[in-house]
Protein backbone atom coordinates (compact mmCIF):
# COMPACT_ATOMS: atom_id res chain seq x y z
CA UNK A 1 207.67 194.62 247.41
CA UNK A 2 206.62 192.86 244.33
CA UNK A 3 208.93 193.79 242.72
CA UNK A 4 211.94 191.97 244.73
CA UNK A 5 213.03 188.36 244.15
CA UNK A 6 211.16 186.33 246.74
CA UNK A 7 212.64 188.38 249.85
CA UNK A 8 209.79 189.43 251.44
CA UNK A 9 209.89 186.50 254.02
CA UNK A 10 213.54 186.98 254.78
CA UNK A 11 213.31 190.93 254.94
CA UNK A 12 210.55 190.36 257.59
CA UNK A 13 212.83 187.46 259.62
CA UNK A 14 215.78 189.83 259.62
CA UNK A 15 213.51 192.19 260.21
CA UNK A 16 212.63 190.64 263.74
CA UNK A 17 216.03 189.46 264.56
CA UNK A 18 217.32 192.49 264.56
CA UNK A 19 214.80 194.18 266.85
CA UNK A 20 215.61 190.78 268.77
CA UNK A 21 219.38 191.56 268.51
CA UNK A 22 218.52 195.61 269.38
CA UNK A 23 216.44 194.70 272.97
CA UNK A 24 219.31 192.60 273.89
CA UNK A 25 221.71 195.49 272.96
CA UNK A 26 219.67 197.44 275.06
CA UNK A 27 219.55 195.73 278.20
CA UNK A 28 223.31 195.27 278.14
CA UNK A 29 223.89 198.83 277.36
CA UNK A 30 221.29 199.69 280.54
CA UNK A 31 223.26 197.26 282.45
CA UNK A 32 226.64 198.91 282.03
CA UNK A 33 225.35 202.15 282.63
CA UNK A 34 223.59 201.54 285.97
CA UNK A 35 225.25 198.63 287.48
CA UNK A 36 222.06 196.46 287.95
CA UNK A 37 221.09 193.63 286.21
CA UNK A 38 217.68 194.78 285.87
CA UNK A 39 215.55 198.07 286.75
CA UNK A 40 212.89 196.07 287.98
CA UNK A 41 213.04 192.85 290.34
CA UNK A 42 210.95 190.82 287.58
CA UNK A 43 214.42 191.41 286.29
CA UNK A 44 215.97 189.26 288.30
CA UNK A 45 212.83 186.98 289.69
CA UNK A 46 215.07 184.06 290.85
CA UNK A 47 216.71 186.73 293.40
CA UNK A 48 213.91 188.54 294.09
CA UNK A 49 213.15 186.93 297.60
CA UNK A 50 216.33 186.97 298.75
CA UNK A 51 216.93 190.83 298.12
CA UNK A 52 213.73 191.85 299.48
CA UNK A 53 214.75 189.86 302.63
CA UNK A 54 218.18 191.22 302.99
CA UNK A 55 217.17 194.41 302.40
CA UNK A 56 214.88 194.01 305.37
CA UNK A 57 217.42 192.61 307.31
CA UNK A 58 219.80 195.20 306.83
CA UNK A 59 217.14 197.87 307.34
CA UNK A 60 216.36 196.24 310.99
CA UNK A 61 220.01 196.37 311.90
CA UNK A 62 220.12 200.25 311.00
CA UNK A 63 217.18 200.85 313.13
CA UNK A 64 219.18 198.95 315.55
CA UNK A 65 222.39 200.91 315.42
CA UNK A 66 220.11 204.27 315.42
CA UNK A 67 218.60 203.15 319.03
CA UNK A 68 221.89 202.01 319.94
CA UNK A 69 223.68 205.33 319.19
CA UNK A 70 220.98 207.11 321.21
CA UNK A 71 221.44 204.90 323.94
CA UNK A 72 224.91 205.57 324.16
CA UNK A 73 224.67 209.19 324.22
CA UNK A 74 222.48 208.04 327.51
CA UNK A 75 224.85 206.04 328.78
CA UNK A 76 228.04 208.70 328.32
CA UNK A 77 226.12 211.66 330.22
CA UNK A 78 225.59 208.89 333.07
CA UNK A 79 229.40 208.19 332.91
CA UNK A 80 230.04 211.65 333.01
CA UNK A 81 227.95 212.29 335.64
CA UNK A 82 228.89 209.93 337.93
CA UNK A 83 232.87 210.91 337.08
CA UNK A 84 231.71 214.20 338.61
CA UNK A 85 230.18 212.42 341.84
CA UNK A 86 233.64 210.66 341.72
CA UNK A 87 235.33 213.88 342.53
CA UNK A 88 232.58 215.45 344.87
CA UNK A 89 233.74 212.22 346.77
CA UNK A 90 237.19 212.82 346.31
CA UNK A 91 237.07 216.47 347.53
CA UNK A 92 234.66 215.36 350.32
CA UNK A 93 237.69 213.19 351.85
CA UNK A 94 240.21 215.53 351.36
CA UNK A 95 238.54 218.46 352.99
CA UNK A 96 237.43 215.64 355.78
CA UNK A 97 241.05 214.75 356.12
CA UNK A 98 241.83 218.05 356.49
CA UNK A 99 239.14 219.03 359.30
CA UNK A 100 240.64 215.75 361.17
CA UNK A 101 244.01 217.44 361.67
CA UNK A 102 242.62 221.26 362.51
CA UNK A 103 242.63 221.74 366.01
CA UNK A 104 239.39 223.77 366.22
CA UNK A 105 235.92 222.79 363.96
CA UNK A 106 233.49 226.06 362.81
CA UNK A 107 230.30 224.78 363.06
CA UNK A 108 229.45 227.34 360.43
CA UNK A 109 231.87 226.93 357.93
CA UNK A 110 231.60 223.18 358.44
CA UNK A 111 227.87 223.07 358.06
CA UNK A 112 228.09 225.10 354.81
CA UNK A 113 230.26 222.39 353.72
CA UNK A 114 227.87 219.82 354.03
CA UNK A 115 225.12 221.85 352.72
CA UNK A 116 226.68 222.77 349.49
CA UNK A 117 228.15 219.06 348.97
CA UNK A 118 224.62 217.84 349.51
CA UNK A 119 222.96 219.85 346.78
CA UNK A 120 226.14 219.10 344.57
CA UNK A 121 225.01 215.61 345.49
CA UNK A 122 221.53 215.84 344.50
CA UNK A 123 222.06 218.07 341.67
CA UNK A 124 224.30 215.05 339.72
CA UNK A 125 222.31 212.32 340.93
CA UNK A 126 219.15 214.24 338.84
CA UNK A 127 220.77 214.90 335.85
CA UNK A 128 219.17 214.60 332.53
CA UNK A 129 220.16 213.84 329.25
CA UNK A 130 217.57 215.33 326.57
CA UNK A 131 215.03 215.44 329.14
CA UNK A 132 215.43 212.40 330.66
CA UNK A 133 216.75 211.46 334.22
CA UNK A 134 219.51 209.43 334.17
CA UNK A 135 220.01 207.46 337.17
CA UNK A 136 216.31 207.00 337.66
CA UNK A 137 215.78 203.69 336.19
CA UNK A 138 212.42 203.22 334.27
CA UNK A 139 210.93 206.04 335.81
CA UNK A 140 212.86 208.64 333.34
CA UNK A 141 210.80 211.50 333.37
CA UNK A 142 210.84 212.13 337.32
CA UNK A 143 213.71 212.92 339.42
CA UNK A 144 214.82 210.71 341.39
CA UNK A 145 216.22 212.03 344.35
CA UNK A 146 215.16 214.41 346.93
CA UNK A 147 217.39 214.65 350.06
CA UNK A 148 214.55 216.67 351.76
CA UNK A 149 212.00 214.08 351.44
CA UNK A 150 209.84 213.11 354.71
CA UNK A 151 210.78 210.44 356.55
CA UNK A 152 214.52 210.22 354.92
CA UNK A 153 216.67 210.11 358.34
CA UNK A 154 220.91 209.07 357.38
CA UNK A 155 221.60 209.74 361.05
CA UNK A 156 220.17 206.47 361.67
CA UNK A 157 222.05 204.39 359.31
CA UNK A 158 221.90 203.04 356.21
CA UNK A 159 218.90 205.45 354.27
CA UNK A 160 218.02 205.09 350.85
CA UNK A 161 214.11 206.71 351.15
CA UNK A 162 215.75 209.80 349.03
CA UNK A 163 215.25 207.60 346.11
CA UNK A 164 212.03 208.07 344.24
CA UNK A 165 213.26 206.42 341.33
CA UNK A 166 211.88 202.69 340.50
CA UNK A 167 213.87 199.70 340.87
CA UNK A 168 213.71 198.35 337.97
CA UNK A 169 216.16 199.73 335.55
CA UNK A 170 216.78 201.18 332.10
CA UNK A 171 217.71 198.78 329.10
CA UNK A 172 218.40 198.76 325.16
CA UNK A 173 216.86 195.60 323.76
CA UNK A 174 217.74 195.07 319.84
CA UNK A 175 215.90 193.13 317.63
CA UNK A 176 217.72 189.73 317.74
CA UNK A 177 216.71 189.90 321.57
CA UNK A 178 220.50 191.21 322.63
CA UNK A 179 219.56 193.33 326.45
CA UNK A 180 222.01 195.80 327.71
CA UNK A 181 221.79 197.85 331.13
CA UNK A 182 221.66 201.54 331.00
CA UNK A 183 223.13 203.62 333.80
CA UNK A 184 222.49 202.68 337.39
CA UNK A 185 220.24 203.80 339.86
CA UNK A 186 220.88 206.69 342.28
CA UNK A 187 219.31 204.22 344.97
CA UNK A 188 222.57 202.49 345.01
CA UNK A 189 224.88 201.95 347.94
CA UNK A 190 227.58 203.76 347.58
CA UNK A 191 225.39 207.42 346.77
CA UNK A 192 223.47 206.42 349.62
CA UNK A 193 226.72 205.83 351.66
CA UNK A 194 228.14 209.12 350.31
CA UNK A 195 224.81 211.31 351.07
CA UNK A 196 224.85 209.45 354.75
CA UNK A 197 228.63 210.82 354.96
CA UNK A 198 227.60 214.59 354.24
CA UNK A 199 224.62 213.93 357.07
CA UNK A 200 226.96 212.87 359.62
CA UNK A 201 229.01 215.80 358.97
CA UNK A 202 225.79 218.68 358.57
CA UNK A 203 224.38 216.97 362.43
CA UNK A 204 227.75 216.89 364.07
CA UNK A 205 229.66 219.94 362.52
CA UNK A 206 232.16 220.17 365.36
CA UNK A 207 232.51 216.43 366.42
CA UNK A 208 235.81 214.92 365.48
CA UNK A 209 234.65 211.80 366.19
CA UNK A 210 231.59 212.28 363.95
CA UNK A 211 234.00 213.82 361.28
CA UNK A 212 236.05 210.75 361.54
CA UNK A 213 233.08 208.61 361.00
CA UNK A 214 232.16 210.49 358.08
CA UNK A 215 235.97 210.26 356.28
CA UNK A 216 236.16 206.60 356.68
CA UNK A 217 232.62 206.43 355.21
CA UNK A 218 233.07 208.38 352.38
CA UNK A 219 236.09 206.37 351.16
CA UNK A 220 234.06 203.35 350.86
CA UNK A 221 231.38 205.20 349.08
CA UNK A 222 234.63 206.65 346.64
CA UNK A 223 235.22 202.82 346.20
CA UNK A 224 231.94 202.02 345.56
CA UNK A 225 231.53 204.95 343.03
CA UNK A 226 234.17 203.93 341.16
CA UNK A 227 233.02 200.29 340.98
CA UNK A 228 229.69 201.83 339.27
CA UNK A 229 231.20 204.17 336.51
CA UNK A 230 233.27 201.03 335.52
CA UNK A 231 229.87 199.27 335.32
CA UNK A 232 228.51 202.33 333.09
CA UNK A 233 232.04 201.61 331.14
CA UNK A 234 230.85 198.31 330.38
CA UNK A 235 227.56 199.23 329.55
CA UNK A 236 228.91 201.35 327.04
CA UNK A 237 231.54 199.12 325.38
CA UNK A 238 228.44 196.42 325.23
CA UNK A 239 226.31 198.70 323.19
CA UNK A 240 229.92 199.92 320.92
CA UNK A 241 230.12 196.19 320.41
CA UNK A 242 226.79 195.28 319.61
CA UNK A 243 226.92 198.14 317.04
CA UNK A 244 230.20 197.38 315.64
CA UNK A 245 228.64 193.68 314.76
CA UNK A 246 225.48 195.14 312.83
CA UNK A 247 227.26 197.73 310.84
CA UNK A 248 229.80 194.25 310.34
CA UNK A 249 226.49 192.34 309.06
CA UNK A 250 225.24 195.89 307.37
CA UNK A 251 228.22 195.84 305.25
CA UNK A 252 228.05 191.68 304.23
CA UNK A 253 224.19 192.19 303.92
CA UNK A 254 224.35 195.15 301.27
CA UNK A 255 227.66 193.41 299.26
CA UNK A 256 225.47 190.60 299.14
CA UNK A 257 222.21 192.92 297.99
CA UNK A 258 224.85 194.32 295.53
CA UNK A 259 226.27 191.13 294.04
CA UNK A 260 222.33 189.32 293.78
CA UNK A 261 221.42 192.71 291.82
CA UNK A 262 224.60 194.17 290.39
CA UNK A 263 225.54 193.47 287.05
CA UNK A 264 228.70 191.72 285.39
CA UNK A 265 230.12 194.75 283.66
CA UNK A 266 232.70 192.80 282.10
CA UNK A 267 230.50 190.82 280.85
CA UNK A 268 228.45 192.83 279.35
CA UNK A 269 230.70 194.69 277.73
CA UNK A 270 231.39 191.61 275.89
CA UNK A 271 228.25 190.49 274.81
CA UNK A 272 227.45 194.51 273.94
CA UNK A 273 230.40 194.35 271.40
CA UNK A 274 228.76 190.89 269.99
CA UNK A 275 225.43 192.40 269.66
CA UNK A 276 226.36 195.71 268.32
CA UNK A 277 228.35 193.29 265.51
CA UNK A 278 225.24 191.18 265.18
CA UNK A 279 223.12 194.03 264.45
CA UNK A 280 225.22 195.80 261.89
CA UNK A 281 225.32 192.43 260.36
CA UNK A 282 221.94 191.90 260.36
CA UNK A 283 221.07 195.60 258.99
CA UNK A 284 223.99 194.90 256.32
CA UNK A 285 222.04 191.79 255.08
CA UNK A 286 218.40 193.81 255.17
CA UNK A 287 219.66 196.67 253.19
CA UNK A 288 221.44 193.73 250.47
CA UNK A 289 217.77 192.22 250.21
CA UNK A 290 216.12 195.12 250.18
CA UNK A 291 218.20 196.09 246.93
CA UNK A 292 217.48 192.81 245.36
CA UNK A 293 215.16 193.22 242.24
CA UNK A 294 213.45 191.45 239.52
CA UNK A 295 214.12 194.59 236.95
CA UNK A 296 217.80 193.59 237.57
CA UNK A 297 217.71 190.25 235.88
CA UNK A 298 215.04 190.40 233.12
């Protein structure tokens, strides 16, 4: 070093520019290669609230849509379920009809009739979906109807004391406080109107009268069926809507998350160019001073 002409000091200040010039280099080349401004969110401190708060945001609303997707799985079997009652109901009134027009009743065949429709009945209105009764409101893990319970008498009108189920029903509750229905309850009118049809028909077997009765009942509890699987309908295009609008806020959360940590590849592709130039400059002018020397000019 003693040797050179005075360019110790400028050797040294080159020196650190270029190591300067070389981190910068660096973090552009790092930049293009992963998309991110920085590795690290002291990389990008001014943003680092507001990623940390989307991300939590957008994390909640995934959770959400989970629940929600399980909830409609819930809600389908019900629909399903009760589109099966729908028919029971259907068939019920046909086979009525046609026991109105025969001339002669068989109290046996008629009975069986009523027997097998009633465990049909009871069978649906118990039905599970993974483990869980679905038309027994809160009460999910018990079933909810037993047409052999004491004390449950359809004979004498309207009878709902099948239902062991709880009043209160089932909901999905997200976390910005949204509250959608699941299912209904197999308490409601129009099973209990159905199950008081299939009575009158198992305690007067050969009764046209009763038989009667029991038609014109069991279209209003086919009406009333129907009325409840298009509530179940709703139910379910509530919670495909409420899903639809948190994957919508998912997908504007993370572009957001994206654009706050992302880098501008253009732009650094640019200013990679500049500093690649800078530093072969700078190494160009270190290896001149390097070469300078005071045997060269005595």
């Amino acid at each position: 070093m003693i040797s050179r002409v005075s360019s110790f000091a400028q050797t040294s200040a080159m020196t650190a520019a270029s190591l300067k010039v070389q981190a910068r280099l660096a973090d552009q080349q790092t930049q293009t290669a992963s998309g991110l401004k920085s590795q690290t969110y002291g990389g990008i401190a001014r943003s680092t609230a507001s990623v940390l708060t989307l991300g939590n945001q957008s994390a909640r609303l995934t959770a959400d849509n989970t629940a929600a997707s399980s909830a409609a799985a819930y809600v389908q079997a019900a629909y399903s379920a009760v589109g099966e009652i729908s028919d029971l109901a259907t068939t019920i009134k046909t086979q009525l009809a046609s026991m109105m027009s025969s001339s002669t009743l068989d109290a046996g065949t008629t009975s069986q009739y009523a027997a097998d429709w009633l465990t049909d009945l009871q069978a649906l209105l118990n039905s599970q979906q993974g483990g869980t009764y679905l038309f027994a409101g809160q009460a999910t893990d018990a079933a909810p109807v037993d047409f052999a319970a004491s004390g449950y008498d359809p004979t004498a009108g309207a009878d709902a004391s099948y239902y062991g189920g709880v009043t209160a029903g089932r909901t999905y509750s997200s976390s910005e406080g949204q509250t959608v229905s699941l299912s209904v309850s197999a308490g409601a009118s129009a099973f209990e109107q159905l199950a008081r049809a299939i009575a009158i028909v198992a305690a007067n077997p050969t009764d046209t009268d009763a038989i009667a009765s029991a038609y014109a009942l069991s279209g209003t509890a086919l009406t009333g069926v129907g009325t409840l699987q298009e509530t179940i309908a709703i139910q379910a295009s509530s919670l495909q809507s409420l899903t639809d609008r948190n994957t919508a806020k998912i997908d504007a959360i993370d572009a957001l998350v994206t654009d706050l940590k992302g880098a501008d590849l253009t732009q650094a592709a640019v200013l990679t160019t500049q500093y690649q130039t800078q530093l072969e400059a700078l190494f160009s002018m270190i290896s001149t001073l390097s070469s300078l020397s005071l045997t060269k000019y005595l």
